[in-house]
N, C-alpha and C. Protein backbone atom coordinates (compact mmCIF):
# COMPACT_ATOMS: atom_id res chain seq x y z
N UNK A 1 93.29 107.05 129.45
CA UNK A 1 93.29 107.48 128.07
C UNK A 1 94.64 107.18 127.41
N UNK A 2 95.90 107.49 127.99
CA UNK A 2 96.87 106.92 127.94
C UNK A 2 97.20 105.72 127.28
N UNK A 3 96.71 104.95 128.34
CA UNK A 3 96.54 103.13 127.97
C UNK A 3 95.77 102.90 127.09
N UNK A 4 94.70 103.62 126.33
CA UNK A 4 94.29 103.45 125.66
C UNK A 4 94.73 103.68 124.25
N UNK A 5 95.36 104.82 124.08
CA UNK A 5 96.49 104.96 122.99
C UNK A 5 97.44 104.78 122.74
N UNK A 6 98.29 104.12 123.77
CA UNK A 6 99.42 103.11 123.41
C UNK A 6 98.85 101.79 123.00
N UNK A 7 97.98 101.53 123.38
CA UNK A 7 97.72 100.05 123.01
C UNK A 7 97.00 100.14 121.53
N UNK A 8 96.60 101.61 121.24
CA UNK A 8 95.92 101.56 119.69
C UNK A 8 97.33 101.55 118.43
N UNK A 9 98.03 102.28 119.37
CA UNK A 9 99.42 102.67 118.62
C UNK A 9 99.97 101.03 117.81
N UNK A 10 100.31 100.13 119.24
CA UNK A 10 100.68 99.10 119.18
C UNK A 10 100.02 98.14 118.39
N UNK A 11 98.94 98.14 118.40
CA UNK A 11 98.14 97.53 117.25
C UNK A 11 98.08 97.79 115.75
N UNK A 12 98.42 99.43 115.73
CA UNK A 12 98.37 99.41 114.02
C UNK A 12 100.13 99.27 113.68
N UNK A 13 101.30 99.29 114.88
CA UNK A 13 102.38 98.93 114.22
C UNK A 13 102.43 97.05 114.04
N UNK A 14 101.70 96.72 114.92
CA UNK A 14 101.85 94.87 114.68
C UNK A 14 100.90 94.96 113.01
N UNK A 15 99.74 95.98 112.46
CA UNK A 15 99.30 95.78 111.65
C UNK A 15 100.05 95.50 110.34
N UNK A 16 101.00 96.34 110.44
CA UNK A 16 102.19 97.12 109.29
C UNK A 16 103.27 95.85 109.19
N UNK A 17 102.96 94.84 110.17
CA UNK A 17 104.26 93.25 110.33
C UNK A 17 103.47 92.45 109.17
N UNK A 18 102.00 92.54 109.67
CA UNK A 18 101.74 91.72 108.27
C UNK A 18 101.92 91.43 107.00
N UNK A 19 101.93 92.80 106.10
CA UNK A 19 102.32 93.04 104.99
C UNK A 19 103.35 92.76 104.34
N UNK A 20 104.66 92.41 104.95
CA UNK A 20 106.07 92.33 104.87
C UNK A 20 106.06 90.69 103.54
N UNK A 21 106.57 90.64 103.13
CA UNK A 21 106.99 89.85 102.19
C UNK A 21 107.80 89.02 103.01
N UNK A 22 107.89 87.35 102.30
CA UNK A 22 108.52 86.75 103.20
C UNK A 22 110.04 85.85 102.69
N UNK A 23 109.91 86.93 101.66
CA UNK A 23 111.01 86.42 100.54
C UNK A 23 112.03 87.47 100.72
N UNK A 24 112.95 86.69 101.71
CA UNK A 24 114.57 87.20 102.45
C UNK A 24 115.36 86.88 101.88
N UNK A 25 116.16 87.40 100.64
CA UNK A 25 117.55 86.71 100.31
C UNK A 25 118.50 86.87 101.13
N UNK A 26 118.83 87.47 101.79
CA UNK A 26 119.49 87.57 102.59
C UNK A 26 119.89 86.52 103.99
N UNK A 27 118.57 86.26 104.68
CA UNK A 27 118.64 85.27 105.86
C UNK A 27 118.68 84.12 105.01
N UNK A 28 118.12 83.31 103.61
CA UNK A 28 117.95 82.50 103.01
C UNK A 28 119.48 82.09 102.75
N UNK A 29 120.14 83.17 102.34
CA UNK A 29 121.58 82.81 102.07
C UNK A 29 122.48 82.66 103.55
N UNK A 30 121.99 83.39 104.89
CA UNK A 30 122.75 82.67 105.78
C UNK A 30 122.39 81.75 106.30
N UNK A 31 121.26 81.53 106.13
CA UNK A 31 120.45 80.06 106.59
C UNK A 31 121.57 78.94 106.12
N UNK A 32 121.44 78.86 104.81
CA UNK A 32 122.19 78.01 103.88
C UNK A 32 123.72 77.82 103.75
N UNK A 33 124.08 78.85 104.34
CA UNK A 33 125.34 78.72 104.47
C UNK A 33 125.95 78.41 105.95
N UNK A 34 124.59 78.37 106.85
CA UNK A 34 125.07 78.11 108.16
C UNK A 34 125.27 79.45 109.33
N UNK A 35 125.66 80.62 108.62
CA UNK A 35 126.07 81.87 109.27
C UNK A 35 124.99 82.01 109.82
N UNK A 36 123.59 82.08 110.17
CA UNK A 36 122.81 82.69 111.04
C UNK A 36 122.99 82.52 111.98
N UNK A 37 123.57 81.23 113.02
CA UNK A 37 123.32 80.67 114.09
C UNK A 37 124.96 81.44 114.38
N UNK A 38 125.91 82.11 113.97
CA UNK A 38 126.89 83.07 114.11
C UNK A 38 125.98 84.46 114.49
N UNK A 39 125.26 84.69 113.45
CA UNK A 39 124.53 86.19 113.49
C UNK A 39 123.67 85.96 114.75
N UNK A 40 123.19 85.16 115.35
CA UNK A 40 122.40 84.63 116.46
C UNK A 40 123.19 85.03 117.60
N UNK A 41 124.10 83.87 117.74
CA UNK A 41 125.25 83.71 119.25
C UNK A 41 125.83 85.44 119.26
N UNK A 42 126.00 86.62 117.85
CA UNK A 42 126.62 87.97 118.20
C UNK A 42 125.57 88.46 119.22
N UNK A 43 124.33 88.26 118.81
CA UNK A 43 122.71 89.20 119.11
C UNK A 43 123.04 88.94 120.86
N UNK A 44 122.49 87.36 121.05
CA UNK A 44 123.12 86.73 122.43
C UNK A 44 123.85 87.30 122.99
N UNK A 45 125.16 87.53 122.55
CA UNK A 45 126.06 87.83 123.42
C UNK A 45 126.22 89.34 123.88
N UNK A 46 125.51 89.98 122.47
CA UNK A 46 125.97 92.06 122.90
C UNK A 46 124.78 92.00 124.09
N UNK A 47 123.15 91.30 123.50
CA UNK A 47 122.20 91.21 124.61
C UNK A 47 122.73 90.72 126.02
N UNK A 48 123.05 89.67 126.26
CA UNK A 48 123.55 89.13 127.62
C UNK A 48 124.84 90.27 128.32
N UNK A 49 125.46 90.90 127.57
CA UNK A 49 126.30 91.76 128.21
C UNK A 49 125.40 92.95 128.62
N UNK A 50 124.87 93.62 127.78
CA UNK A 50 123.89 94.51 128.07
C UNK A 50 122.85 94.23 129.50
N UNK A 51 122.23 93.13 130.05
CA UNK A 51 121.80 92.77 130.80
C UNK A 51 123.08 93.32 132.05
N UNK A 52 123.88 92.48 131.86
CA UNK A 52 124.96 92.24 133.14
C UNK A 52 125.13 93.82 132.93
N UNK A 53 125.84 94.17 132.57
CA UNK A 53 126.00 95.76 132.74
C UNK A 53 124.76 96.44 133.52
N UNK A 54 123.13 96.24 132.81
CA UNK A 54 122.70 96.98 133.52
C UNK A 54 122.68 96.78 134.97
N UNK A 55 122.44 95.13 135.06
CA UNK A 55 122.50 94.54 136.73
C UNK A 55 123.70 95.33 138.12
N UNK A 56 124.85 95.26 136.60
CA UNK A 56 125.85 95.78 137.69
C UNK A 56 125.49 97.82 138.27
N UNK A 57 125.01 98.06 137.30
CA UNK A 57 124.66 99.51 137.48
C UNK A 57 123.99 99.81 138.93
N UNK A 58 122.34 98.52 138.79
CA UNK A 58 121.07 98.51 139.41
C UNK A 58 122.12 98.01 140.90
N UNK A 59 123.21 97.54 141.04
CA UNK A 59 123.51 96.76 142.44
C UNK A 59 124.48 98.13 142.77
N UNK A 60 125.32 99.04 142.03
CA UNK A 60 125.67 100.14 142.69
C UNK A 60 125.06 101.24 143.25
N UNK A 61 123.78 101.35 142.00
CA UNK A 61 123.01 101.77 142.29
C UNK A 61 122.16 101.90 144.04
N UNK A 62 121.74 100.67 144.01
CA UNK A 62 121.24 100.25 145.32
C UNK A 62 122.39 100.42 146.55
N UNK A 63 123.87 100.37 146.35
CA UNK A 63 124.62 100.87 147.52
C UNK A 63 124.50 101.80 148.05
N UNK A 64 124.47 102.69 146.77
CA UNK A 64 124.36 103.95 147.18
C UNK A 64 123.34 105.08 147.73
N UNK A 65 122.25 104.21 146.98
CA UNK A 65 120.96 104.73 147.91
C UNK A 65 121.12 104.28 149.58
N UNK A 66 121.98 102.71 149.66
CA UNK A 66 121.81 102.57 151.18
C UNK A 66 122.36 103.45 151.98
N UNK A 67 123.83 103.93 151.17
CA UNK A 67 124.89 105.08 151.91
C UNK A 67 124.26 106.22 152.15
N UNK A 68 122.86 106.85 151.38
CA UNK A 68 122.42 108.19 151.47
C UNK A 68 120.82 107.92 152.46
């Protein structure tokens, strides 16, 4: 029942993507000016640290379960 209402959930928020207008001044102006692919490589990089951090957590993690 669970699975069944997350997945209804998930469906009426992808519903609510449709509606969105697709007229961005905003990305239009960094498009054009080149800055997105800046706003891109930040996303990349906080994401890719975020990864490694958690990895490093998940490998102390695992020491320490071996020590106990």
């Amino acid at each position: 029942m669970k699975k069944i209402l997350f997945s209804l959930i998930l469906m009426l928020a992808t519903i609510q993507l449709f509606a969105q207008n697709n007229d961005i001044e905003m990305a239009d102006t960094l498009r054009s000016n080149g800055k997105i692919y800046v706003v891109v490589a930040c996303i990349v990089i906080i994401l890719l640290g975020l990864l490694a951090y958690l990895f490093s957590i998940d490998k102390r993690l695992k020491k320490i379960e071996k020590e106990n």
